[in-house]
C-alpha atoms as a PDB file:
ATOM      1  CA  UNK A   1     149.687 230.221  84.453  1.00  0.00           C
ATOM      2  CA  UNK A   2     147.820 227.927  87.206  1.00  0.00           C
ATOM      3  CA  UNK A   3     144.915 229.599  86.174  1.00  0.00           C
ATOM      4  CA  UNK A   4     144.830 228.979  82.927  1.00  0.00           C
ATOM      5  CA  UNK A   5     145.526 225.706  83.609  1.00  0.00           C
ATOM      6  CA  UNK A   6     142.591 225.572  85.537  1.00  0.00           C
ATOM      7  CA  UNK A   7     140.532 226.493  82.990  1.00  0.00           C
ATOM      8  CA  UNK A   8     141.657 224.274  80.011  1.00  0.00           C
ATOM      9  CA  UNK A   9     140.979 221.664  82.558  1.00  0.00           C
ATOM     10  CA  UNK A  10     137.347 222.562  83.229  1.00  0.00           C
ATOM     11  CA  UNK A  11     136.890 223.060  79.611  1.00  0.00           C
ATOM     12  CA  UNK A  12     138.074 219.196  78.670  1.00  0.00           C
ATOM     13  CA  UNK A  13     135.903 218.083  81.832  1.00  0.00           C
ATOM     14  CA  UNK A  14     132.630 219.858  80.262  1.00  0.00           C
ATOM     15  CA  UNK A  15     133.217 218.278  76.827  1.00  0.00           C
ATOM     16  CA  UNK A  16     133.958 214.438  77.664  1.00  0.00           C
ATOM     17  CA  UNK A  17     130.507 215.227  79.708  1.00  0.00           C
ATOM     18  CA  UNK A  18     128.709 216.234  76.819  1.00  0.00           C
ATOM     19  CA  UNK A  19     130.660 213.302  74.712  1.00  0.00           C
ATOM     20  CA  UNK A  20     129.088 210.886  76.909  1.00  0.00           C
ATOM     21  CA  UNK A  21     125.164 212.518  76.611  1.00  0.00           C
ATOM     22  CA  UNK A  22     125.826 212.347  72.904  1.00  0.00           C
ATOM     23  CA  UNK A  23     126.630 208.637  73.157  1.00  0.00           C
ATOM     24  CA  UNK A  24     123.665 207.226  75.401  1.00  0.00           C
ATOM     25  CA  UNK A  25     121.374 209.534  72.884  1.00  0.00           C
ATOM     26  CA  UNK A  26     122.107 208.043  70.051  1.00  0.00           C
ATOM     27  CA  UNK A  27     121.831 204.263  70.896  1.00  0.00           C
ATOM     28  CA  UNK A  28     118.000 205.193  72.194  1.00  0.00           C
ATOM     29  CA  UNK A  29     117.118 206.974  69.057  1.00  0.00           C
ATOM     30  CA  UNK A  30     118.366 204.115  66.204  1.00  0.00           C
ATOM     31  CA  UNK A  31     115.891 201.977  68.903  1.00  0.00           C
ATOM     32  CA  UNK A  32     113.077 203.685  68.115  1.00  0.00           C
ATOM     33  CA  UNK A  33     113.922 204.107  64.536  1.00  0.00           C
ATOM     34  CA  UNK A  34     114.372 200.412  64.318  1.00  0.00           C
ATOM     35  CA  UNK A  35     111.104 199.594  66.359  1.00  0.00           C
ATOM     36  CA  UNK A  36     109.242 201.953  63.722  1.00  0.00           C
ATOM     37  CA  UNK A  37     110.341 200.665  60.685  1.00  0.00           C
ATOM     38  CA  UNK A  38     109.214 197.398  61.686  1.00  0.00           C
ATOM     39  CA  UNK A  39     106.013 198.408  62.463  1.00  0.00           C
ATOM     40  CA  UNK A  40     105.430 199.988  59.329  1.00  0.00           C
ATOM     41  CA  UNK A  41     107.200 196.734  57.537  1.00  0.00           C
ATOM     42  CA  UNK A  42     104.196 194.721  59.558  1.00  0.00           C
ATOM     43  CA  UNK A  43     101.503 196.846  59.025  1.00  0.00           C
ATOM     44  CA  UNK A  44     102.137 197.094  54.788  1.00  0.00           C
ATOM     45  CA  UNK A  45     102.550 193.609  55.221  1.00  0.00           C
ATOM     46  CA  UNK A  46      99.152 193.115  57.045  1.00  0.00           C
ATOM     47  CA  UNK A  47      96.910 195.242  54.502  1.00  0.00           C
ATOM     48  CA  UNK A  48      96.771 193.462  51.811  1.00  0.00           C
ATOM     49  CA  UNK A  49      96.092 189.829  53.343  1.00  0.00           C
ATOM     50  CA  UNK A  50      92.586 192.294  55.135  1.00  0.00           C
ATOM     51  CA  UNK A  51      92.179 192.980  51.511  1.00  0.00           C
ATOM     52  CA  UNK A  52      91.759 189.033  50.173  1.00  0.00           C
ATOM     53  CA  UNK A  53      88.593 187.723  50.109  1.00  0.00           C
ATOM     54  CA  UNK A  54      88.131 184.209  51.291  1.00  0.00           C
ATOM     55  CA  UNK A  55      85.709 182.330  48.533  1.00  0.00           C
ATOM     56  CA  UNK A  56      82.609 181.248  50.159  1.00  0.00           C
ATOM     57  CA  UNK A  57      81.747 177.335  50.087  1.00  0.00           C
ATOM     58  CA  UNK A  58      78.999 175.697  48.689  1.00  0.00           C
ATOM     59  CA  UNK A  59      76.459 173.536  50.481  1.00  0.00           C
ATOM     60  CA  UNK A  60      77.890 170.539  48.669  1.00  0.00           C
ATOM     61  CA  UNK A  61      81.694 171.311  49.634  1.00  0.00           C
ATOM     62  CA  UNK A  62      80.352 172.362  53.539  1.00  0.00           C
ATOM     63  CA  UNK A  63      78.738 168.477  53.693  1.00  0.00           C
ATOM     64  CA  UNK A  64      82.053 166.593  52.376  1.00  0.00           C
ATOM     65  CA  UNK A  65      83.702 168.517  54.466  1.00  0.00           C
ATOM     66  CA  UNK A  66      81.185 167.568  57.517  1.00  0.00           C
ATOM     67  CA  UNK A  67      81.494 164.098  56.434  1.00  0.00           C
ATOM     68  CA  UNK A  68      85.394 164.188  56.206  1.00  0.00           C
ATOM     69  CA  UNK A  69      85.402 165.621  59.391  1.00  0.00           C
ATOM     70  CA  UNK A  70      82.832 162.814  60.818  1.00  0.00           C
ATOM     71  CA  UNK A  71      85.090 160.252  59.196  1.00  0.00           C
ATOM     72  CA  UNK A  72      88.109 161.424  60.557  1.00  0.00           C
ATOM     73  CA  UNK A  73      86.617 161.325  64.163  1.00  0.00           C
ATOM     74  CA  UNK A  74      84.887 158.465  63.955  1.00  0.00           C
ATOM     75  CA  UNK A  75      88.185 156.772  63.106  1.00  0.00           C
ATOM     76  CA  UNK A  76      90.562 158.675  65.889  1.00  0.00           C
ATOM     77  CA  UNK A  77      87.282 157.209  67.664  1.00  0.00           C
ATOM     78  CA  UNK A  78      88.127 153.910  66.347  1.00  0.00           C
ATOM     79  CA  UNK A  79      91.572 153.751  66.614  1.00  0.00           C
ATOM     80  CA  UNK A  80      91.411 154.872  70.737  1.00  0.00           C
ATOM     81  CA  UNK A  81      88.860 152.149  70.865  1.00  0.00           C
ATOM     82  CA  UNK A  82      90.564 149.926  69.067  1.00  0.00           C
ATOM     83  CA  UNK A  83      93.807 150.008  70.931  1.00  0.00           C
ATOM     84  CA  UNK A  84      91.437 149.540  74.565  1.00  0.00           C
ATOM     85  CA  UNK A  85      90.516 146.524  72.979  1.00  0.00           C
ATOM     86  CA  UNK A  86      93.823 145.441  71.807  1.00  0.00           C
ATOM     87  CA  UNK A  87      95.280 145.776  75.264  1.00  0.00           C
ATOM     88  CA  UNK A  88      92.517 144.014  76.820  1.00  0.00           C
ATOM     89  CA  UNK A  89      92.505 141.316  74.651  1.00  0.00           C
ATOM     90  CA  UNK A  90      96.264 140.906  75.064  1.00  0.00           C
ATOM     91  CA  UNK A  91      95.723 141.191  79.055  1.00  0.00           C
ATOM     92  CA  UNK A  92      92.748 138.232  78.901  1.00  0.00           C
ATOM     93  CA  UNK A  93      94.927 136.010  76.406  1.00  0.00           C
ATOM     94  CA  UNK A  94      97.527 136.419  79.260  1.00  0.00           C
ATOM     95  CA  UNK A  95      95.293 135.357  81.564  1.00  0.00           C
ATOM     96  CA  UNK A  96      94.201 132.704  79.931  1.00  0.00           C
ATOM     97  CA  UNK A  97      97.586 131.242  78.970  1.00  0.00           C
ATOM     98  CA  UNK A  98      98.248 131.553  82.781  1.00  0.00           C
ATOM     99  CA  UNK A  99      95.181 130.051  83.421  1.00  0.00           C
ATOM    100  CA  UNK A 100      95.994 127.065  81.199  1.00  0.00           C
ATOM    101  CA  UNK A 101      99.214 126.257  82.773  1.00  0.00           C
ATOM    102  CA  UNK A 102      97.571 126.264  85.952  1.00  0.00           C
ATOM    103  CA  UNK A 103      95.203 124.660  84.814  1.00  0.00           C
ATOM    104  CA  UNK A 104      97.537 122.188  83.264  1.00  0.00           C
ATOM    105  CA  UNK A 105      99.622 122.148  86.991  1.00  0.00           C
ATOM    106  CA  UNK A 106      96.587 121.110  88.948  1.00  0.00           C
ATOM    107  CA  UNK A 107      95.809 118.190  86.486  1.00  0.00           C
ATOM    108  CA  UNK A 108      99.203 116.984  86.723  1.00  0.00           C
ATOM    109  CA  UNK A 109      99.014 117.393  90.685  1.00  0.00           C
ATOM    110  CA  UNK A 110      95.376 115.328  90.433  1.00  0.00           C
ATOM    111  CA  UNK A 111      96.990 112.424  88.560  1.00  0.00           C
ATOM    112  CA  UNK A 112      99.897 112.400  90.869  1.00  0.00           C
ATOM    113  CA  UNK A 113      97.808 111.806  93.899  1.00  0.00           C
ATOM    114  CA  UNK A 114      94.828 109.755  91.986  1.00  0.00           C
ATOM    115  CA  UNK A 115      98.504 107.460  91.019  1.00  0.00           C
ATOM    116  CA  UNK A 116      99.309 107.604  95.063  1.00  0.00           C
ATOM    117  CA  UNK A 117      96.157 107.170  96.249  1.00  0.00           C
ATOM    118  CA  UNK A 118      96.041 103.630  93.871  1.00  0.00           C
ATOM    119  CA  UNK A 119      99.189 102.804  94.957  1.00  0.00           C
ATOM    120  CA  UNK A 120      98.668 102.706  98.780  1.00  0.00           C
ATOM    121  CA  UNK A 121      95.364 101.611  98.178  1.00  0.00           C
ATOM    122  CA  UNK A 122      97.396  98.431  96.464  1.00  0.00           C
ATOM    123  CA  UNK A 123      99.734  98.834  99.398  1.00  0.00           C
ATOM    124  CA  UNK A 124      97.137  98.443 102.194  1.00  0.00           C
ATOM    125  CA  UNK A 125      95.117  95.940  99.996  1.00  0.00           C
ATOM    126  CA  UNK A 126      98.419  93.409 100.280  1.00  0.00           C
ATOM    127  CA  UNK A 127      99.380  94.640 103.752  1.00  0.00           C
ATOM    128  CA  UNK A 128      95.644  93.547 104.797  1.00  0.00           C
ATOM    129  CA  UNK A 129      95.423  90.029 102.820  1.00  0.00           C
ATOM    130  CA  UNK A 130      99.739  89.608 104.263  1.00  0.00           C
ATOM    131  CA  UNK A 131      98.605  90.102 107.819  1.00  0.00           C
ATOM    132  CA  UNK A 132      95.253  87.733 107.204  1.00  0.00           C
ATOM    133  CA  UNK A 133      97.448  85.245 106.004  1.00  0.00           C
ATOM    134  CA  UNK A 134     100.181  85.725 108.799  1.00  0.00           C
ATOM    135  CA  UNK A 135      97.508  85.403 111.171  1.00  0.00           C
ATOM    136  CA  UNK A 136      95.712  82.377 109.745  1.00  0.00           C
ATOM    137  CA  UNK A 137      99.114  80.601 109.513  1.00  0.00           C
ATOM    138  CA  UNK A 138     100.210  81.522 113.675  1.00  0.00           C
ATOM    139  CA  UNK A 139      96.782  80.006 114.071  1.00  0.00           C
ATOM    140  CA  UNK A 140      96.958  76.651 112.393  1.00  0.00           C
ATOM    141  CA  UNK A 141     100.628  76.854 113.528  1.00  0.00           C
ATOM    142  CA  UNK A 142      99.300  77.171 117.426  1.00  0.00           C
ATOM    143  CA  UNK A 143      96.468  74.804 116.968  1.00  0.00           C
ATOM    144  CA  UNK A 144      99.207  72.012 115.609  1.00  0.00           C
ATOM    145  CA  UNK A 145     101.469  72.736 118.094  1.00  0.00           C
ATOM    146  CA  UNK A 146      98.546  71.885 120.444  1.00  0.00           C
ATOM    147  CA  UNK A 147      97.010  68.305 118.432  1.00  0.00           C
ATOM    148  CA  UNK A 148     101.010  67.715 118.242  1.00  0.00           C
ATOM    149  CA  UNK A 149     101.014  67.567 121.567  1.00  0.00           C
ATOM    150  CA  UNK A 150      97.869  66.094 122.470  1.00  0.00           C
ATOM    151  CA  UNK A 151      98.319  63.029 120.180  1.00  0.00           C
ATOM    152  CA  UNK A 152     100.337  60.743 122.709  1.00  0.00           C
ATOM    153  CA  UNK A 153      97.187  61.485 125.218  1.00  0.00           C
ATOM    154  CA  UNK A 154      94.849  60.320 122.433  1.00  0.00           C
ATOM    155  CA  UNK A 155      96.839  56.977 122.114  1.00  0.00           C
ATOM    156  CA  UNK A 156      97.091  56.381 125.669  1.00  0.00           C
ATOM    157  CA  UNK A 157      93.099  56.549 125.759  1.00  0.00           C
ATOM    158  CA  UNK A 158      92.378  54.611 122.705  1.00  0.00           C
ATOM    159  CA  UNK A 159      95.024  52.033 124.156  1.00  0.00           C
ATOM    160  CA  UNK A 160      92.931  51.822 127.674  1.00  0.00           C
ATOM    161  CA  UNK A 161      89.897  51.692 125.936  1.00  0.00           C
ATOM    162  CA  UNK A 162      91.018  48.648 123.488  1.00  0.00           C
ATOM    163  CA  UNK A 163      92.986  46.951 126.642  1.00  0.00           C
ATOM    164  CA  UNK A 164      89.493  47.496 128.277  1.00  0.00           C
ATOM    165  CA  UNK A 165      87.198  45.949 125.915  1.00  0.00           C
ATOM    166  CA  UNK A 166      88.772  43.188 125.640  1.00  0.00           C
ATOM    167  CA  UNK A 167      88.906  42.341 129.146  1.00  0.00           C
ATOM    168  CA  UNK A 168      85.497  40.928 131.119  1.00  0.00           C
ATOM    169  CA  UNK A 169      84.757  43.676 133.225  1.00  0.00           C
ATOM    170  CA  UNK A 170      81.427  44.682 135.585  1.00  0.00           C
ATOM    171  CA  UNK A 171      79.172  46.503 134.522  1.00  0.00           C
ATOM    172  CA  UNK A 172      79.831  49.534 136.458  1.00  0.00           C
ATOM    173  CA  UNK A 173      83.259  48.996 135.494  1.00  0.00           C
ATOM    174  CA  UNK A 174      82.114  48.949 131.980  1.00  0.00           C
ATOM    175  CA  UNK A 175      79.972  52.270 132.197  1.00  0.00           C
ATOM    176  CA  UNK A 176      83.355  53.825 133.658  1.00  0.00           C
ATOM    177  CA  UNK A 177      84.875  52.733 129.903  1.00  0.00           C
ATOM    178  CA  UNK A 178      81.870  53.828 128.158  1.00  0.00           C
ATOM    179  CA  UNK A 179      82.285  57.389 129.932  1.00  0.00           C
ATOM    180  CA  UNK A 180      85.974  57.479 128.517  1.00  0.00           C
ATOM    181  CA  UNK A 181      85.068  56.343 125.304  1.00  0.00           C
ATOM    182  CA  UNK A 182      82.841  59.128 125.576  1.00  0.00           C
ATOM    183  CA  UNK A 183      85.058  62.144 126.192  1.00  0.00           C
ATOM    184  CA  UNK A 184      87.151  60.332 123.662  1.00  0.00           C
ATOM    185  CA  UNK A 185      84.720  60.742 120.966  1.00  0.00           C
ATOM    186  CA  UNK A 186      84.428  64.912 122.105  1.00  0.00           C
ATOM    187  CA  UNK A 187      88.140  65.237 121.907  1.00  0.00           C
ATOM    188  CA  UNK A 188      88.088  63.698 118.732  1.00  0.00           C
ATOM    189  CA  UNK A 189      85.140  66.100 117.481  1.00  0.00           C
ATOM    190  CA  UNK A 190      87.092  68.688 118.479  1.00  0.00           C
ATOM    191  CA  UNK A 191      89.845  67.386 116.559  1.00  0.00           C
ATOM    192  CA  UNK A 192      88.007  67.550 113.668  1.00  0.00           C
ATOM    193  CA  UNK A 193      86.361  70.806 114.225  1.00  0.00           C
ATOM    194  CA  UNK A 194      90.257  72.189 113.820  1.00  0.00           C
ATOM    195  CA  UNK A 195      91.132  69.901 110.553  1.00  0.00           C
ATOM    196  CA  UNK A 196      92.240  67.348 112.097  1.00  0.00           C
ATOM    197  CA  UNK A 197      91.867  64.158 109.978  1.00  0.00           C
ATOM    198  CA  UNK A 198      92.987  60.621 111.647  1.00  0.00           C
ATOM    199  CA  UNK A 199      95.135  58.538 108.957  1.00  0.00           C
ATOM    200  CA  UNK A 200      93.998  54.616 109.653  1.00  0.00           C
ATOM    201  CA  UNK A 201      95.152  53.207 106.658  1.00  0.00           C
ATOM    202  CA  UNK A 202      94.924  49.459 106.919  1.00  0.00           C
ATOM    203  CA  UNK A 203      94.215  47.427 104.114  1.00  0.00           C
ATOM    204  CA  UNK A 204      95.499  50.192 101.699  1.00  0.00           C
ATOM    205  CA  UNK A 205      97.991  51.008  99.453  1.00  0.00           C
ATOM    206  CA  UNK A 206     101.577  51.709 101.411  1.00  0.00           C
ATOM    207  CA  UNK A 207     102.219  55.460 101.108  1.00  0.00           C
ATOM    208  CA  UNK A 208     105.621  57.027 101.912  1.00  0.00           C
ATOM    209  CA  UNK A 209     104.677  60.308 102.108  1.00  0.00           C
ATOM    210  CA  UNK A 210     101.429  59.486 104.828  1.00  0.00           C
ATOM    211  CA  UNK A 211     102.604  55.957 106.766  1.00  0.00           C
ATOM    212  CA  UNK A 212     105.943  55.275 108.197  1.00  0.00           C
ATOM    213  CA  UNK A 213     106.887  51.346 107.536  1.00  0.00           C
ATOM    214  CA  UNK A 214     108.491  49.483 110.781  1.00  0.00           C
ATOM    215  CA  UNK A 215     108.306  45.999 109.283  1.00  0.00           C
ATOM    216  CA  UNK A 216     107.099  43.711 106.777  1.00  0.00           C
ATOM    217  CA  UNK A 217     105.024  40.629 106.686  1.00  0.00           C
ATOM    218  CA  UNK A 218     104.720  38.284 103.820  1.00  0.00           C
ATOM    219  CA  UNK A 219     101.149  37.641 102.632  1.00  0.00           C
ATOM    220  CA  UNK A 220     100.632  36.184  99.249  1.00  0.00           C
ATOM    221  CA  UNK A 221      96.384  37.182  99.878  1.00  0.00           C
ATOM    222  CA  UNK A 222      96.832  40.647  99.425  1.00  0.00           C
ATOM    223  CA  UNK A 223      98.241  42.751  96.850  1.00  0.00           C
ATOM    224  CA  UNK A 224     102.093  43.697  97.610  1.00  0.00           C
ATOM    225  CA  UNK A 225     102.848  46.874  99.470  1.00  0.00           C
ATOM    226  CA  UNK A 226      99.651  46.869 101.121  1.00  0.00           C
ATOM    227  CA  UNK A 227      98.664  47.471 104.933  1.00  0.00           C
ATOM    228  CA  UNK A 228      98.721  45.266 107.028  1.00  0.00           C
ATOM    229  CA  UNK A 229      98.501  46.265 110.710  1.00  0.00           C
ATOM    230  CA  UNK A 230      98.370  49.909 111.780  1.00  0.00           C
ATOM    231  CA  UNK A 231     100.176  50.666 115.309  1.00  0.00           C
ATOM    232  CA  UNK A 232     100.284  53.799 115.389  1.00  0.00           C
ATOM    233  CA  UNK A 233      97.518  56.320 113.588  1.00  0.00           C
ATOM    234  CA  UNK A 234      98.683  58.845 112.141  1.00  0.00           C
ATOM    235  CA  UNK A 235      96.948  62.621 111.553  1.00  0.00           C
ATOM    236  CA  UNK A 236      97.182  65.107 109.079  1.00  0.00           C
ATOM    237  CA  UNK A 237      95.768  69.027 109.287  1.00  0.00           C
ATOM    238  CA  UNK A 238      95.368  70.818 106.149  1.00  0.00           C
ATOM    239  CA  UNK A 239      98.077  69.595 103.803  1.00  0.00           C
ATOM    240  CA  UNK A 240     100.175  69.163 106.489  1.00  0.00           C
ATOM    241  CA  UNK A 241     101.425  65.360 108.183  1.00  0.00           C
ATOM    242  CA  UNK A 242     100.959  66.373 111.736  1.00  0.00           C
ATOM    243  CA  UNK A 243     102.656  62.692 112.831  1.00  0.00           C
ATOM    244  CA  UNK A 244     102.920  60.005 110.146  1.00  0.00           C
ATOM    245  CA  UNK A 245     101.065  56.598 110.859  1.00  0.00           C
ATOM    246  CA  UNK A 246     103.343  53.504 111.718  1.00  0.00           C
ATOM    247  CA  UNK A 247     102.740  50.636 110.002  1.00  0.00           C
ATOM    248  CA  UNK A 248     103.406  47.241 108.442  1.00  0.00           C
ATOM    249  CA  UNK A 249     103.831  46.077 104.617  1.00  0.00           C
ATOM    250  CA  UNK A 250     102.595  42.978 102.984  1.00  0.00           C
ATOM    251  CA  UNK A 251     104.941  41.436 100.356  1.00  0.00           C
ATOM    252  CA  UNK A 252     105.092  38.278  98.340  1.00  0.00           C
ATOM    253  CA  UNK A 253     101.504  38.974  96.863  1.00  0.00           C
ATOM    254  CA  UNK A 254     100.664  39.518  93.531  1.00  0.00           C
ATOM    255  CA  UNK A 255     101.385  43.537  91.957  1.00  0.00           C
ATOM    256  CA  UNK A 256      98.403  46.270  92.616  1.00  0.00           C
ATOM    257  CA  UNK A 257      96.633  47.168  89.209  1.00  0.00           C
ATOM    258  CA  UNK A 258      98.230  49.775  87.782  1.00  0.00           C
ATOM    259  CA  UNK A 259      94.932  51.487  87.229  1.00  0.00           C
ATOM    260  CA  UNK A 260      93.467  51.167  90.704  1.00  0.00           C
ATOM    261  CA  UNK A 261      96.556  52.719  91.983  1.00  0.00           C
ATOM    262  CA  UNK A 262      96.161  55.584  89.985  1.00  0.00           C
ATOM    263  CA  UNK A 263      92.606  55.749  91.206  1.00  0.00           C
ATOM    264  CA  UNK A 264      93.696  55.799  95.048  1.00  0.00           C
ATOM    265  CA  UNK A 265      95.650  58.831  95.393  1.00  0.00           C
ATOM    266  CA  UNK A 266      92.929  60.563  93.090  1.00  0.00           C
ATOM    267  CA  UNK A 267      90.264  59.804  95.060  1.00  0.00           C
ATOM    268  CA  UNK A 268      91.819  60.714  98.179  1.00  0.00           C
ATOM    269  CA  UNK A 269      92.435  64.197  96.763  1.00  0.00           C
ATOM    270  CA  UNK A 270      88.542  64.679  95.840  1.00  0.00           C
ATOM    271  CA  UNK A 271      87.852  63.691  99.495  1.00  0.00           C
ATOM    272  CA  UNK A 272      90.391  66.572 100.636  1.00  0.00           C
ATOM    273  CA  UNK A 273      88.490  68.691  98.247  1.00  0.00           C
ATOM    274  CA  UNK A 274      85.035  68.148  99.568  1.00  0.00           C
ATOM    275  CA  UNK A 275      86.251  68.428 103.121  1.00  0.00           C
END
């Protein structure tokens, strides 16, 4: 009995064996079938386009066919060149545009400093004529404050000199006057080399703004609110009263013409100009 087991199992071992052969055969073989039948499908297929006959072209067709060909390149030519040119023309416009606003920038910046550069040109122009002025006016300012203060010397000396002269004196005595008269006149020059004018005005018009009034005489010979006696001279520098002169006023006389008092104060303002 085990041994015909045995060989029914053997048997069953040697056919699945062949069972498997027979499988991996038959895949291979419907390959090749397949592989042939599609080669012969490609080759009928093939035969008759062989077998056409292309129709040869005449000169006439071969040239528009040149010339369509020329055409077309020439305008792919075209087009390529076309589009450089484009993109170059759109890169210089850019430039340009950025050029102009530069451009544009920088002008504005010009006028900005041409407007600064007037300005503190304007500036320095006013600063300079200011600090002239300034100066000119601590100069007359100094050289009053200096006649101011010189004036009482001046009226001591013309006071010696009058007391003098009217005394009899020696002649050496009288030289000694003459010498002080002398550096009277140079201080006086001086004076006058500053702007100093002397204000004497006897036998003229009374003016309030020029002549300080300490009395009054009556005098029926000479117009009313004239000069009389002058005892104290006055000076003026400029437009300025340095010291006003004291005098005294006639009254009682007949009234000043109405025209030749207009005429004094004009023509001591054309003597001011001239000076």
């Amino acid at each position: 009995m085990s041994a015909r087991n045995d060989h029914t199992e053997a048997a069953a071992a040697a056919a699945s064996a062949d069972a498997e052969e027979k499988d991996v055969k038959i895949p291979v073989e419907a390959a090749d079938e397949a592989t042939e039948a599609v080669e012969t499908e490609t080759a009928e297929n093939e035969q008759p386009v062989e077998q056409e006959e292309v129709p040869a072209m005449t000169e006439e067709e071969m040239v528009e066919a040149a010339i369509r060909a020329g055409e077309e390149a020439a305008n792919d030519d075209f087009k390529v060149k076309y589009e450089q040119v484009s993109a170059e023309l759109a890169e210089v416009r850019a430039e340009l545009d950025a050029a102009g606003e530069a451009k544009e920038a920088a002008e504005t910046k010009a006028a900005d400093a041409v407007d600064r550069a007037t300005r503190l040109q304007a500036d320095w122009e006013n600063y300079r004529r200011r600090t002239a002025a300034e100066r000119l006016a601590e100069q007359a300012r100094a050289t009053e404050k200096l006649v101011t203060a010189l004036l009482p010397v001046v009226d001591d000396i013309e006071r010696a000199i009058a007391h003098a002269r009217s005394q009899e004196l020696a002649d050496d005595f009288k030289q000694f006057v003459d010498g002080v008269d002398a550096v009277h006149s140079k201080l006086m020059g001086v004076f006058e080399h500053e702007g100093v004018e002397t204000i004497d005005p006897k036998g003229e018009p009374f003016n309030p703004l020029e002549h300080q009034a300490v009395g009054r005489v009556e005098d029926a010979d000479q117009y009313d609110e004239t000069v009389n006696d002058v005892y104290q001279k006055g000076y003026r520098m400029g437009d300025r009263i340095l010291r006003s002169a004291m005098v005294t006023v006639t009254y009682g006389g007949a009234k000043r013409p109405a025209e030749e008092a207009e005429q004094a104060p004009e023509g001591e303002a054309s003597e001011g100009t001239e000076e």
